[in-house]
N, C-alpha and C. Protein backbone atom coordinates (compact mmCIF):
# COMPACT_ATOMS: atom_id res chain seq x y z
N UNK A 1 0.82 -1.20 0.00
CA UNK A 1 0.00 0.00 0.00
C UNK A 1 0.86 1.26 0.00
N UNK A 2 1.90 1.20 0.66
CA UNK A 2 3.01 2.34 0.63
C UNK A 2 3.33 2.49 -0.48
N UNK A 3 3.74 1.64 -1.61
CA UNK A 3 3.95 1.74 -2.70
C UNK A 3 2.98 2.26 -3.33
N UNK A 4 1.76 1.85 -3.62
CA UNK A 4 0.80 2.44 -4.57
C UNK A 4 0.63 4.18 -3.74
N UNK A 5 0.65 4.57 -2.50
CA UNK A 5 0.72 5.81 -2.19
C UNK A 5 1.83 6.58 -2.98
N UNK A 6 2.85 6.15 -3.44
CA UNK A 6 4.16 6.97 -3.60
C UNK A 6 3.66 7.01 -5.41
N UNK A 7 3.10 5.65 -5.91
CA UNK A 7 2.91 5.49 -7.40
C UNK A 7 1.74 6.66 -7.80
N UNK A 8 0.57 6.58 -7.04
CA UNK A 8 -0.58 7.34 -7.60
C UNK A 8 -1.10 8.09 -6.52
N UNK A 9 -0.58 7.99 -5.34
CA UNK A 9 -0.41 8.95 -4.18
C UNK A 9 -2.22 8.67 -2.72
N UNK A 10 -2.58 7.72 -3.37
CA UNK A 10 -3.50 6.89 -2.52
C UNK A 10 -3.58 5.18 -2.89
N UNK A 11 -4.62 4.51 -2.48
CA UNK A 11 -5.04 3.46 -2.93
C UNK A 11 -6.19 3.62 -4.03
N UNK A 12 -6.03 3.52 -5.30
CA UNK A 12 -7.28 3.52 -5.90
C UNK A 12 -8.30 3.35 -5.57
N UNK A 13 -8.76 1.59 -4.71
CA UNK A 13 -10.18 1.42 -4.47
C UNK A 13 -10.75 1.81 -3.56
N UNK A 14 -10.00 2.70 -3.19
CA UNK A 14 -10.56 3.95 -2.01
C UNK A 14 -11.13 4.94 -2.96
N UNK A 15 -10.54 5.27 -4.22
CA UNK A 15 -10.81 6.53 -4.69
C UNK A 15 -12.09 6.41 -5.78
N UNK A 16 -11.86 5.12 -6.21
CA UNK A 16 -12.87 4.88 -7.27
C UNK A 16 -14.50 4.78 -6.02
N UNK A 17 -14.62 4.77 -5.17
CA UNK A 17 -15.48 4.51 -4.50
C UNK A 17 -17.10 5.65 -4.90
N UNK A 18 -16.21 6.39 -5.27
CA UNK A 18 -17.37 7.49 -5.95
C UNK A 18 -18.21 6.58 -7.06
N UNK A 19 -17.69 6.22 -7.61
CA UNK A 19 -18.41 5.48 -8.98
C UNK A 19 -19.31 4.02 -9.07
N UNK A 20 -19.38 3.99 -7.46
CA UNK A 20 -19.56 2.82 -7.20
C UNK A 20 -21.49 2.34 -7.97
N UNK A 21 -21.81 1.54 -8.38
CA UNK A 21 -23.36 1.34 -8.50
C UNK A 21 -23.70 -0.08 -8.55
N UNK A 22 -24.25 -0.03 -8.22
CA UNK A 22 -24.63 -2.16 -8.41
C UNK A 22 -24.71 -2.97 -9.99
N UNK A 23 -25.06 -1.89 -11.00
CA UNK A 23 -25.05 -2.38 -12.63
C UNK A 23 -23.62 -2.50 -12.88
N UNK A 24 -22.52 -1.16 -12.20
CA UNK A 24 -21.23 -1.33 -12.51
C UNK A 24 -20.18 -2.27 -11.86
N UNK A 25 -21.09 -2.89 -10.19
CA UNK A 25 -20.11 -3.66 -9.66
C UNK A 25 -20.64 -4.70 -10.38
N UNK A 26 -21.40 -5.23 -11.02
CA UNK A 26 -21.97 -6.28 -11.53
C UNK A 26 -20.82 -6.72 -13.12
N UNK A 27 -21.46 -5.56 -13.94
CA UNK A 27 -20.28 -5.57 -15.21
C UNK A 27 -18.77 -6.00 -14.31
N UNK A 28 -18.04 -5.52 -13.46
CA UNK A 28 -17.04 -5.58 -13.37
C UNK A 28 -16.99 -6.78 -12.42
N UNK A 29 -17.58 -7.57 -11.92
CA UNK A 29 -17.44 -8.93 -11.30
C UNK A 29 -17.47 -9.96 -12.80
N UNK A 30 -18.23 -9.41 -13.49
CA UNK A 30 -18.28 -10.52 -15.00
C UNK A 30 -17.07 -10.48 -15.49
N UNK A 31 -16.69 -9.21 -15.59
CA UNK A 31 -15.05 -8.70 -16.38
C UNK A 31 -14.01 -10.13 -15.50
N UNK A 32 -14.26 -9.85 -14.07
CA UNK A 32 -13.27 -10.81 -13.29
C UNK A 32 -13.19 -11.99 -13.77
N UNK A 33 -14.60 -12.52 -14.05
CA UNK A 33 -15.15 -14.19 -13.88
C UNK A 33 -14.42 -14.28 -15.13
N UNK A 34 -15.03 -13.70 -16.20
CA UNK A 34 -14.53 -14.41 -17.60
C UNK A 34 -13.00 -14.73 -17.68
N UNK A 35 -12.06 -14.03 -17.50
CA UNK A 35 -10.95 -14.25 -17.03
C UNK A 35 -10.92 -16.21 -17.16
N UNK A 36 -11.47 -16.49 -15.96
CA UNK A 36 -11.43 -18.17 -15.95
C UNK A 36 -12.42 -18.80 -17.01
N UNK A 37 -13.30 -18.23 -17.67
CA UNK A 37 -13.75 -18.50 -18.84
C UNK A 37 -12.55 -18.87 -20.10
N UNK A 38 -12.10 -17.89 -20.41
CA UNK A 38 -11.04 -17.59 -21.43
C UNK A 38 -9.92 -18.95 -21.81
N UNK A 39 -9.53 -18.77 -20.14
CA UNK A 39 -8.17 -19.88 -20.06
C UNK A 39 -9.13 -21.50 -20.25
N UNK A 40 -10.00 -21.56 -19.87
CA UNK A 40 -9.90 -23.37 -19.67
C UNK A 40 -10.75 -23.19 -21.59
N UNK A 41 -11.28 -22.36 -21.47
CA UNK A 41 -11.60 -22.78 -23.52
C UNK A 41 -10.50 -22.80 -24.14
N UNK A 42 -9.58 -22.21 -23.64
CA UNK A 42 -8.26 -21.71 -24.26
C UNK A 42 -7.50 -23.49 -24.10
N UNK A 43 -7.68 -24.00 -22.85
CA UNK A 43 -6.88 -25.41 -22.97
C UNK A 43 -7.90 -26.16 -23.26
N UNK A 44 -8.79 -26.06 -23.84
CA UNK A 44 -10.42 -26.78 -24.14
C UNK A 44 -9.80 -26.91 -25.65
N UNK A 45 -9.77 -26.05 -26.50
CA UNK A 45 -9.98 -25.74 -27.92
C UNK A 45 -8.80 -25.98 -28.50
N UNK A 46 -7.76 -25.73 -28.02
CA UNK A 46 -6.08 -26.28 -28.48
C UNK A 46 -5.87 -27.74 -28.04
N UNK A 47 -6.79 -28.57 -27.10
CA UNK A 47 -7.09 -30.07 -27.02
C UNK A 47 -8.07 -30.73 -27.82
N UNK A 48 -9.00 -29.92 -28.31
CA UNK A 48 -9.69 -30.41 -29.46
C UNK A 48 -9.20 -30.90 -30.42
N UNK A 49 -8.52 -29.43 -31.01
CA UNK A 49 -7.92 -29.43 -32.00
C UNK A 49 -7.09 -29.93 -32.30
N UNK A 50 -6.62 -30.87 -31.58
CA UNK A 50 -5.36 -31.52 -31.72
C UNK A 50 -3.83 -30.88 -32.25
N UNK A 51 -3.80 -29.73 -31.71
CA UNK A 51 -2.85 -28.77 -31.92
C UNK A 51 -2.05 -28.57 -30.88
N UNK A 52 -1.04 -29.46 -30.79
CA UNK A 52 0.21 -29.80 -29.86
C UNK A 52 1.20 -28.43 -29.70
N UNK A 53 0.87 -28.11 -30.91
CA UNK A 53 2.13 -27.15 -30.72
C UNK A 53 2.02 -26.14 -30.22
N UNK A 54 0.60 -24.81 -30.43
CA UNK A 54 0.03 -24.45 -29.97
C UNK A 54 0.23 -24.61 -28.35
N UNK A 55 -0.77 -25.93 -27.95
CA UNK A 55 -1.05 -26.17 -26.68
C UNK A 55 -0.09 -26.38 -25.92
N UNK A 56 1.35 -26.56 -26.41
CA UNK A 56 2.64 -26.91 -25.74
C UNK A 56 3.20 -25.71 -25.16
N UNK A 57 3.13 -25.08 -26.34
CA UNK A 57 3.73 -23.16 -26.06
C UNK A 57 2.93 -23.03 -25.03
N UNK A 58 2.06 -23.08 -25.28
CA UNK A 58 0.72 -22.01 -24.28
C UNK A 58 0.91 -22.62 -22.76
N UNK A 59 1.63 -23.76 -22.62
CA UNK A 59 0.97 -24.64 -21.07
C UNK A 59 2.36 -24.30 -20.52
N UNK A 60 3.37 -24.21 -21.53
CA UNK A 60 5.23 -23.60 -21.01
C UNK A 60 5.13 -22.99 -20.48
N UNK A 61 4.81 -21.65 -21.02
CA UNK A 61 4.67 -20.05 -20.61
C UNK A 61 3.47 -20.02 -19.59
N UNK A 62 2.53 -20.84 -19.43
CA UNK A 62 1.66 -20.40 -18.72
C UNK A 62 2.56 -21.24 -17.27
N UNK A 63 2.69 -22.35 -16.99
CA UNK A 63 3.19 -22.56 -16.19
C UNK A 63 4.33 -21.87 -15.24
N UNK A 64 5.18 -21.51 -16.29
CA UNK A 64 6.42 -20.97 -15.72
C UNK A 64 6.12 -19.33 -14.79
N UNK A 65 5.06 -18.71 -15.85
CA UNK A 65 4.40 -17.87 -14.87
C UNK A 65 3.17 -17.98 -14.13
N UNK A 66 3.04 -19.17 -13.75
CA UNK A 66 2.02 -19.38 -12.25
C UNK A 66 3.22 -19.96 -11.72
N UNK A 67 4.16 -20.50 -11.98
CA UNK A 67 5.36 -21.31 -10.75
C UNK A 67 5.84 -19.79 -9.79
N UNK A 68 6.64 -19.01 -11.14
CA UNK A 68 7.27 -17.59 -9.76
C UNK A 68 6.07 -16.93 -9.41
N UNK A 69 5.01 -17.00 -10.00
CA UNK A 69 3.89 -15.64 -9.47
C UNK A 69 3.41 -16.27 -8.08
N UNK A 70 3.10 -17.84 -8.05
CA UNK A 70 2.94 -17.99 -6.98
C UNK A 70 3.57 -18.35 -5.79
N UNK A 71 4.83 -18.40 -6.01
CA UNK A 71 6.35 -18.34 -5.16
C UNK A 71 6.11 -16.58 -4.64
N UNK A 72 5.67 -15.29 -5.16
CA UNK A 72 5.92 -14.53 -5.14
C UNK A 72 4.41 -14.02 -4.09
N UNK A 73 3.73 -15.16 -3.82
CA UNK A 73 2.96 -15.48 -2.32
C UNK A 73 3.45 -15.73 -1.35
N UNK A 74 4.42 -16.72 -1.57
CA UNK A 74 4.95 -16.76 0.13
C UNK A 74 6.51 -15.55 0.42
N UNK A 75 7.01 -14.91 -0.87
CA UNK A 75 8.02 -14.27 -0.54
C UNK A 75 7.53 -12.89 -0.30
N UNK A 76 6.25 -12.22 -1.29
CA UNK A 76 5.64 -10.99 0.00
C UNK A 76 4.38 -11.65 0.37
N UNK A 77 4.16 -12.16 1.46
CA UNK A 77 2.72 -12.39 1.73
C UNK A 77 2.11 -11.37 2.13
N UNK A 78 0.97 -10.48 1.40
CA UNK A 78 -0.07 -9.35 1.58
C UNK A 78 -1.23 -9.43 1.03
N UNK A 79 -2.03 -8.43 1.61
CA UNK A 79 -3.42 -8.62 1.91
C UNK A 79 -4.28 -7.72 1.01
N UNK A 80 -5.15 -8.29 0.67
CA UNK A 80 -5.42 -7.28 -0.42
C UNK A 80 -6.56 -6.01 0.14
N UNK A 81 -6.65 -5.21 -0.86
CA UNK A 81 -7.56 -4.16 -0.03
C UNK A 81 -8.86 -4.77 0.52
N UNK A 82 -9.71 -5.55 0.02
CA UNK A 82 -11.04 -5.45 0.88
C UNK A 82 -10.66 -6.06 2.01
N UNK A 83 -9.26 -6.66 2.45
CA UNK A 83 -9.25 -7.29 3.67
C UNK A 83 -8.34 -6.20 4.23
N UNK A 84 -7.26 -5.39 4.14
CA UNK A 84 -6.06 -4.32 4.67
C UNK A 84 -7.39 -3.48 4.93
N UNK A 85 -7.75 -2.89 3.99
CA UNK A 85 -8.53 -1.25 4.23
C UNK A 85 -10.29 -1.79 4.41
N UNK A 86 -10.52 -2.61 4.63
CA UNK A 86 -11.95 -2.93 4.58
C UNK A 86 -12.65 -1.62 5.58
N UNK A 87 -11.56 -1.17 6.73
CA UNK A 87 -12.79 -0.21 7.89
C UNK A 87 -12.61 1.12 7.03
N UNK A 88 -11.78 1.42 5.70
CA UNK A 88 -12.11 2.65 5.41
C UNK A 88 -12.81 3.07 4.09
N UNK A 89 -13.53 2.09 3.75
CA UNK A 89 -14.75 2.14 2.87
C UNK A 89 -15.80 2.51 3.24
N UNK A 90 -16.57 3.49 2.59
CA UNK A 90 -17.41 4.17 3.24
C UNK A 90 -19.01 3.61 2.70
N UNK A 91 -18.66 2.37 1.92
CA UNK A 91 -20.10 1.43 1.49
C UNK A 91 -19.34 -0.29 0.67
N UNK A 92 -20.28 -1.00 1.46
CA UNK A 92 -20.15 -1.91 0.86
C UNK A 92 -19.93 -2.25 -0.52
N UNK A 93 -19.56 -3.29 -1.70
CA UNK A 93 -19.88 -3.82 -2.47
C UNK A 93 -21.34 -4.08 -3.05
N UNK A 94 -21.91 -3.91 -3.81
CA UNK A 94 -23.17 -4.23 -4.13
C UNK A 94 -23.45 -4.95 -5.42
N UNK A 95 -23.91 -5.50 -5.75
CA UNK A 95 -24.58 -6.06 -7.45
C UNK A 95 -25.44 -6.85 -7.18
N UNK A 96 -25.47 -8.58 -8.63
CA UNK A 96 -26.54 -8.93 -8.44
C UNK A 96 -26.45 -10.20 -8.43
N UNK A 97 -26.16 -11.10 -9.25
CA UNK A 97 -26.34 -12.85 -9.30
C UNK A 97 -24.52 -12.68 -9.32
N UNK A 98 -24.02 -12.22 -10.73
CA UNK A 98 -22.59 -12.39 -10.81
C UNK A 98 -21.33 -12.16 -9.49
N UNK A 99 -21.97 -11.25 -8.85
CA UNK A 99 -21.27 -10.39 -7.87
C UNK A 99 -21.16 -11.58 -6.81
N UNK A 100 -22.29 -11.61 -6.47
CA UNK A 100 -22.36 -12.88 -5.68
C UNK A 100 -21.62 -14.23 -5.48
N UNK A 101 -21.66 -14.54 -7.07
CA UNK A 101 -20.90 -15.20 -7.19
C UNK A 101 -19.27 -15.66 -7.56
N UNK A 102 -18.79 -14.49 -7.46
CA UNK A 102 -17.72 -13.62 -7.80
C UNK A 102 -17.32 -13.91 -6.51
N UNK A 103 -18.13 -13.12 -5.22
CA UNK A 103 -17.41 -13.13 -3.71
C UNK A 103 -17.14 -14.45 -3.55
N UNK A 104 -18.09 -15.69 -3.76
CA UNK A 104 -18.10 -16.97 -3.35
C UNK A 104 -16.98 -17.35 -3.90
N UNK A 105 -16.49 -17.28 -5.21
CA UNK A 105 -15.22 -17.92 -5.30
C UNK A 105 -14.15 -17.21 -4.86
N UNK A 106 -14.08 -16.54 -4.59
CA UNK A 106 -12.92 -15.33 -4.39
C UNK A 106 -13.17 -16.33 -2.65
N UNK A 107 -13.71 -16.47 -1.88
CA UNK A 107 -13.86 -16.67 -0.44
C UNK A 107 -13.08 -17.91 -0.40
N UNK A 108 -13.40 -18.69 -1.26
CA UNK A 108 -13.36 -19.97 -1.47
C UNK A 108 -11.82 -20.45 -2.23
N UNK A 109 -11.63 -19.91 -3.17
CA UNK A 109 -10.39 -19.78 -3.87
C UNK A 109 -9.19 -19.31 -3.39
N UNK A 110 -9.08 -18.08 -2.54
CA UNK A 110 -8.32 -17.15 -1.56
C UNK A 110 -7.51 -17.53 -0.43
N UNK A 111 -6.43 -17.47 -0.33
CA UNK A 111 -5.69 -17.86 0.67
C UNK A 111 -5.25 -16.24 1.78
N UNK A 112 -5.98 -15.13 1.25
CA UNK A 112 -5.87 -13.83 1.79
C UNK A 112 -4.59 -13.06 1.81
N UNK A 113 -3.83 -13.81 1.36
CA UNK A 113 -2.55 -13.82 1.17
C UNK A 113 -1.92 -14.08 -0.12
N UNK A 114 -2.92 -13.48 -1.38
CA UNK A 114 -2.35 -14.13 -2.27
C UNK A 114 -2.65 -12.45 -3.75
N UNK A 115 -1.97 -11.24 -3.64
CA UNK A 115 -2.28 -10.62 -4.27
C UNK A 115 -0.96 -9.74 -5.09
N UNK A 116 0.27 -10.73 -4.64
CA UNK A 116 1.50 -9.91 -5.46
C UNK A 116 2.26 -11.25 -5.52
N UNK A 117 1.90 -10.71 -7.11
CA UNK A 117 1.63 -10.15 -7.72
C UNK A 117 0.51 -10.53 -8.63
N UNK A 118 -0.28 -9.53 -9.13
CA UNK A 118 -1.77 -10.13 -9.72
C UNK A 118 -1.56 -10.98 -11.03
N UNK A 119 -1.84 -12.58 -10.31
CA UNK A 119 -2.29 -13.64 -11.43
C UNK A 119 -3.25 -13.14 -12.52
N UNK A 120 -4.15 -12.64 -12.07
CA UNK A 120 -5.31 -12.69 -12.46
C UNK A 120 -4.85 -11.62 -13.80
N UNK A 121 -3.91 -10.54 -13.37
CA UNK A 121 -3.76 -9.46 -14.59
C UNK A 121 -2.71 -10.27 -15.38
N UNK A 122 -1.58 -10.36 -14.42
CA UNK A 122 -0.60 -11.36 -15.20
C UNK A 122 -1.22 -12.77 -16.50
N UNK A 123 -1.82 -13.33 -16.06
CA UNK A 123 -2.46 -14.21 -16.63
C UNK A 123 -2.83 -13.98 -17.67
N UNK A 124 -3.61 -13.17 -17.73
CA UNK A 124 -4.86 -12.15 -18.14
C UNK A 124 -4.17 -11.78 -19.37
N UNK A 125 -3.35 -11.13 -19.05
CA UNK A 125 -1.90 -10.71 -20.69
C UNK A 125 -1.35 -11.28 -21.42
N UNK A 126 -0.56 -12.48 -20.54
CA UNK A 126 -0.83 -13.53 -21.09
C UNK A 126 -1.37 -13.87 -22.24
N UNK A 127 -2.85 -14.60 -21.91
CA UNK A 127 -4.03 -14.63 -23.20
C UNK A 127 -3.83 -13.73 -23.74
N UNK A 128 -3.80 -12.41 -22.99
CA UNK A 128 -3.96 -11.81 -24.79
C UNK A 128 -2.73 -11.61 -25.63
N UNK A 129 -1.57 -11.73 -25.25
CA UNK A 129 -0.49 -11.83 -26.30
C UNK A 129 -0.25 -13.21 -26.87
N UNK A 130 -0.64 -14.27 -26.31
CA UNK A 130 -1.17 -15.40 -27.03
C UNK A 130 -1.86 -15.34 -27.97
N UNK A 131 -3.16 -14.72 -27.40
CA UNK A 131 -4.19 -14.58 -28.98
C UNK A 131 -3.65 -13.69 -29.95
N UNK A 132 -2.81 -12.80 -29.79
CA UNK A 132 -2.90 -11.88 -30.38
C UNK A 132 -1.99 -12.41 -31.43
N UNK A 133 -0.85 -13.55 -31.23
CA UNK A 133 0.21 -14.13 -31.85
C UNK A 133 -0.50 -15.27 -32.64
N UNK A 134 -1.32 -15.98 -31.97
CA UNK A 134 -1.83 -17.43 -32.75
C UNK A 134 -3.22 -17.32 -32.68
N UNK A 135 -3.92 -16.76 -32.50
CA UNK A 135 -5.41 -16.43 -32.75
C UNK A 135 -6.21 -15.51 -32.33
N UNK A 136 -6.09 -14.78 -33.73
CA UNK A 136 -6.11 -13.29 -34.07
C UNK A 136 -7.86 -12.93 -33.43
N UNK A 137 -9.08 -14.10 -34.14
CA UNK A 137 -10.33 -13.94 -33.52
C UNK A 137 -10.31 -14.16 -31.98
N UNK A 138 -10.16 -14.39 -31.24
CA UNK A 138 -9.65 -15.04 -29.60
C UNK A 138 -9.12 -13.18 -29.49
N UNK A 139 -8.42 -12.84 -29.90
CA UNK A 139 -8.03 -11.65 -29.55
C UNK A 139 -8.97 -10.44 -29.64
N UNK A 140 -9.92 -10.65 -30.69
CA UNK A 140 -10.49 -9.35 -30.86
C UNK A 140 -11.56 -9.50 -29.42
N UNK A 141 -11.86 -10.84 -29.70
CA UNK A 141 -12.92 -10.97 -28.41
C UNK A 141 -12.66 -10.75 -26.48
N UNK A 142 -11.44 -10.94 -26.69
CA UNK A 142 -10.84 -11.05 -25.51
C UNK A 142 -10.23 -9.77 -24.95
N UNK A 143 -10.20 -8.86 -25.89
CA UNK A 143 -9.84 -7.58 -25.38
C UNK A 143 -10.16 -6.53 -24.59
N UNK A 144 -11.90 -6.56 -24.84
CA UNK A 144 -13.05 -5.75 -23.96
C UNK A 144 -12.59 -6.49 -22.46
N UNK A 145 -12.82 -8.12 -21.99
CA UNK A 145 -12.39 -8.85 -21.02
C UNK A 145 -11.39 -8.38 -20.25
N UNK A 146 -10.34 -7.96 -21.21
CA UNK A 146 -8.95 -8.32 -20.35
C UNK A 146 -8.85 -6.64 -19.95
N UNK A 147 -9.65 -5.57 -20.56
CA UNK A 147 -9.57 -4.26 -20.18
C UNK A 147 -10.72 -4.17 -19.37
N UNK A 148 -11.37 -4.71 -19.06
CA UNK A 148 -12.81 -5.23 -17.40
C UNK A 148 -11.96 -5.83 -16.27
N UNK A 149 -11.12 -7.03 -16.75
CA UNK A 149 -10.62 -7.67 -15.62
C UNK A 149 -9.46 -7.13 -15.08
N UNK A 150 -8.82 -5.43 -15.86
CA UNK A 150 -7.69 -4.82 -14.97
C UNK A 150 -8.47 -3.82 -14.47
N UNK A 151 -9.40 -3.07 -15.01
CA UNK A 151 -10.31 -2.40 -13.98
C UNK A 151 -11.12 -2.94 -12.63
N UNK A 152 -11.44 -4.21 -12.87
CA UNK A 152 -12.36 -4.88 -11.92
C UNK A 152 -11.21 -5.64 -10.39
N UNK A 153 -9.67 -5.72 -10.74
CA UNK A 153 -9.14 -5.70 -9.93
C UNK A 153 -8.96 -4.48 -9.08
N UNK A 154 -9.04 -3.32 -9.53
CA UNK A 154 -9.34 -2.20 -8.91
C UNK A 154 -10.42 -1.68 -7.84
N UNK A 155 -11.40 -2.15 -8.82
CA UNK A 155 -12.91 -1.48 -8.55
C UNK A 155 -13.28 -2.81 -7.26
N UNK A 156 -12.57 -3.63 -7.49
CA UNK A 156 -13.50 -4.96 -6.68
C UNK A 156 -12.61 -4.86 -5.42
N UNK A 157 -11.71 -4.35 -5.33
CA UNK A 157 -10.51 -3.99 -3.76
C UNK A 157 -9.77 -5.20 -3.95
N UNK A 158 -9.48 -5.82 -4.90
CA UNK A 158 -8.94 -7.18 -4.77
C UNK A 158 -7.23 -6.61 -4.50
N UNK A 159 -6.71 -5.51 -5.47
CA UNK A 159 -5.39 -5.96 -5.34
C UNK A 159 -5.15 -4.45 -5.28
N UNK A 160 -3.42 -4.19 -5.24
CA UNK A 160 -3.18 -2.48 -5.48
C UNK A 160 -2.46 -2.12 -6.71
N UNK A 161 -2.04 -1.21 -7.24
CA UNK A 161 -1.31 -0.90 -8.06
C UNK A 161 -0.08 -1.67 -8.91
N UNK A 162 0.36 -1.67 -7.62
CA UNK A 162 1.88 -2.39 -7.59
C UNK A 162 1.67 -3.63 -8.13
N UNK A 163 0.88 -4.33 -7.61
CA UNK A 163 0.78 -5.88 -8.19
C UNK A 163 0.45 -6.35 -9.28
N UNK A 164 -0.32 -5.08 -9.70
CA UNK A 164 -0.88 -4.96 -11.89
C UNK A 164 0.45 -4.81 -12.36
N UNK A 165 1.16 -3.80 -11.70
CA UNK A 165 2.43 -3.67 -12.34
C UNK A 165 3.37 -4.46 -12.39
N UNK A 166 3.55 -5.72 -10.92
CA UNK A 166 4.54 -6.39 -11.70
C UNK A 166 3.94 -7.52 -12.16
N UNK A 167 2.56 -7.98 -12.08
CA UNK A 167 1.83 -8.34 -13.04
C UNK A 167 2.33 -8.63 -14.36
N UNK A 168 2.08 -7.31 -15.09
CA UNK A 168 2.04 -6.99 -16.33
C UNK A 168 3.46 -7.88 -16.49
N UNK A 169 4.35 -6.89 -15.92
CA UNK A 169 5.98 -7.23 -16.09
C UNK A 169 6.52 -8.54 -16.07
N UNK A 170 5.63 -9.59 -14.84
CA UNK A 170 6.03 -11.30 -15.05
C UNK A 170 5.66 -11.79 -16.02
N UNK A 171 4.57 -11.36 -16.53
CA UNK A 171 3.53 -11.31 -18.13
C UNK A 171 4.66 -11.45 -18.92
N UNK A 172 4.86 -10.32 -18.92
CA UNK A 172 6.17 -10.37 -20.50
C UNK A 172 6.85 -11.03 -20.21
N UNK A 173 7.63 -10.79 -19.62
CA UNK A 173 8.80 -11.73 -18.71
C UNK A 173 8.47 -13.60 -19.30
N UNK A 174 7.23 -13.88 -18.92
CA UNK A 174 7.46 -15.29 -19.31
C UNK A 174 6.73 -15.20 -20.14
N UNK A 175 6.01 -14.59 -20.84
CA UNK A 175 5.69 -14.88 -22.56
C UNK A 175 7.00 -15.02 -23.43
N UNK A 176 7.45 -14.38 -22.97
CA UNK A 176 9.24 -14.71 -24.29
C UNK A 176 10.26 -15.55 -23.47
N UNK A 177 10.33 -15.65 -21.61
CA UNK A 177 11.00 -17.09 -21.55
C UNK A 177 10.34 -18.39 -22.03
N UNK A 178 9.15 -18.64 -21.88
CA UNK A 178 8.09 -19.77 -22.35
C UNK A 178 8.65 -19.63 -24.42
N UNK A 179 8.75 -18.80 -24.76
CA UNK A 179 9.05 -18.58 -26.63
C UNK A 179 10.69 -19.72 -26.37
N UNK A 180 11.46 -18.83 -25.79
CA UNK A 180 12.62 -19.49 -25.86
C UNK A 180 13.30 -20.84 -25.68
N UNK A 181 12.62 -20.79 -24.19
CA UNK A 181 12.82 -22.58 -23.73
C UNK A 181 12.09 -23.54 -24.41
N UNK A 182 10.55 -23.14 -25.04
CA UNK A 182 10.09 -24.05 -25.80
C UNK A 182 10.76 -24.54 -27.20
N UNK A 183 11.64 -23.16 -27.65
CA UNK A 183 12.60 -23.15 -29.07
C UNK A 183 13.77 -23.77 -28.53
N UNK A 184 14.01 -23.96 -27.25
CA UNK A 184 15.47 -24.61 -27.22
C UNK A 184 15.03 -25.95 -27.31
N UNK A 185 14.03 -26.65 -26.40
CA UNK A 185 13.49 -27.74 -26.65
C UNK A 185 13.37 -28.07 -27.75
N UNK A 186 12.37 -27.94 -28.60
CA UNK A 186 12.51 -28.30 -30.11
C UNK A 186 13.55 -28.33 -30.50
N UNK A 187 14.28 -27.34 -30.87
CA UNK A 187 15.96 -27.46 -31.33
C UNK A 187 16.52 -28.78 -30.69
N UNK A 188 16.21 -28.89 -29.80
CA UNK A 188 17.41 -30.34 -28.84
C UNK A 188 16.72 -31.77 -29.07
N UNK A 189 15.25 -31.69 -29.64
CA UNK A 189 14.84 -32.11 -29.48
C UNK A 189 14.97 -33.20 -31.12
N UNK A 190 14.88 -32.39 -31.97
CA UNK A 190 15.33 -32.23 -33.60
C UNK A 190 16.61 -32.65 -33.89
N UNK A 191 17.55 -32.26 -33.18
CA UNK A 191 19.45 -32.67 -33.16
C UNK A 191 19.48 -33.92 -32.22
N UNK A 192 18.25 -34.33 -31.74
CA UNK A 192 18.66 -35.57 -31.11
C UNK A 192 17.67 -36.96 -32.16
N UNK A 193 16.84 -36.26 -32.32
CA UNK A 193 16.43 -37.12 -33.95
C UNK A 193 16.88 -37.51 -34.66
N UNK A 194 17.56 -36.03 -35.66
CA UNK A 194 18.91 -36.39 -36.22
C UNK A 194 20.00 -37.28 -36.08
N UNK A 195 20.59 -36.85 -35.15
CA UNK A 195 21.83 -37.26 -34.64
C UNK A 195 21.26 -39.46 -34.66
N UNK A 196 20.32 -39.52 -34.20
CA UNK A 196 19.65 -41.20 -34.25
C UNK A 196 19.78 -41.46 -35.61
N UNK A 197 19.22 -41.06 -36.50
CA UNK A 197 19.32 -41.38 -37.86
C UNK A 197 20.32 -41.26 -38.71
């Protein structure tokens, strides 16, 4: 929280609190959910398809950044705003079916201790520089989503500043180590083919 004070000089989901309405916490609990929509069609549809190669890249890079992002739970363990600042909100959360069900997994899913750095944005980028590289339709659709689910980490008190940011940054970070190690593999993989024959 010290950090996001020094970055934007408060906590956002203190500030966005003006804008608050039950249609908008609603849109922005959907923005969250789809998020886990995205990814399992995403390992749904590259298993269909019987598209190894695809699905190989995608499970590299995705792995390698859930291994440090969630190492990067127990090395800062912090709390995210609706649990740190919960007494200085001056109104609850409100919406309607989604919201609801939004808190339930978040309750359920949550170790309270688990918000640096944000999976959920990290992830989130992820897909979309995936789609944006190997499936261009996946991308157009996924874009409104992935610009809901960095607002809705905001708006919903889930996380602070800092954690979108290095978010974003483990994002890149292992979208092009996941490119590389998967290209060294193949390469070693090809010279050891060879080399048999």
């Amino acid at each position: 929280m010290m950090i996001d004070q020094f970055i934007v000089g408060s906590d956002l989901s203190l500030w966005v609190q003006r804008f608050y309405s039950k249609p908008l916490t609603e849109i922005m609990s959907i923005g969250y959910m789809l998020f886990i929509l995205f990814l399992f069609l995403t390992f749904i549809l590259y298993s269909f398809r019987a598209d190894l190669n695809k699905l190989s890249r995608f499970c590299l890079g995705l792995f390698i950044l859930y291994g440090i992002g969630i190492s990067g739970y127990s090395v800062v363990p912090a709390q995210g705003p609706y649990i740190f600042l919960a007494d200085e909100y001056s109104r609850p959360l409100e919406g309607y079916l989604f919201t609801e069900l939004n808190r339930l997994m978040v309750a359920f899913g949550s170790s309270a201790y688990d918000v640096f750095p944000s999976l959920h944005v990290g992830v989130g980028l992820f897909l979309l520089m995936f789609y944006r590289r190997y499936d261009r339709p996946f991308f157009s659709c996924y874009l409104l989503p992935f610009v809901l689910l960095v607002m809705s980490t905001i708006y919903l008190r889930y996380h602070y500043v800092i954690d979108l940011v290095c978010g974003v940054m483990l994002s890149l970070a292992c979208f092009h180590l996941g490119d590389y190690v998967f290209k060294k593999i193949s390469d070693e993989s090809r010279d050891h083919s060879i080399s048999k024959t």
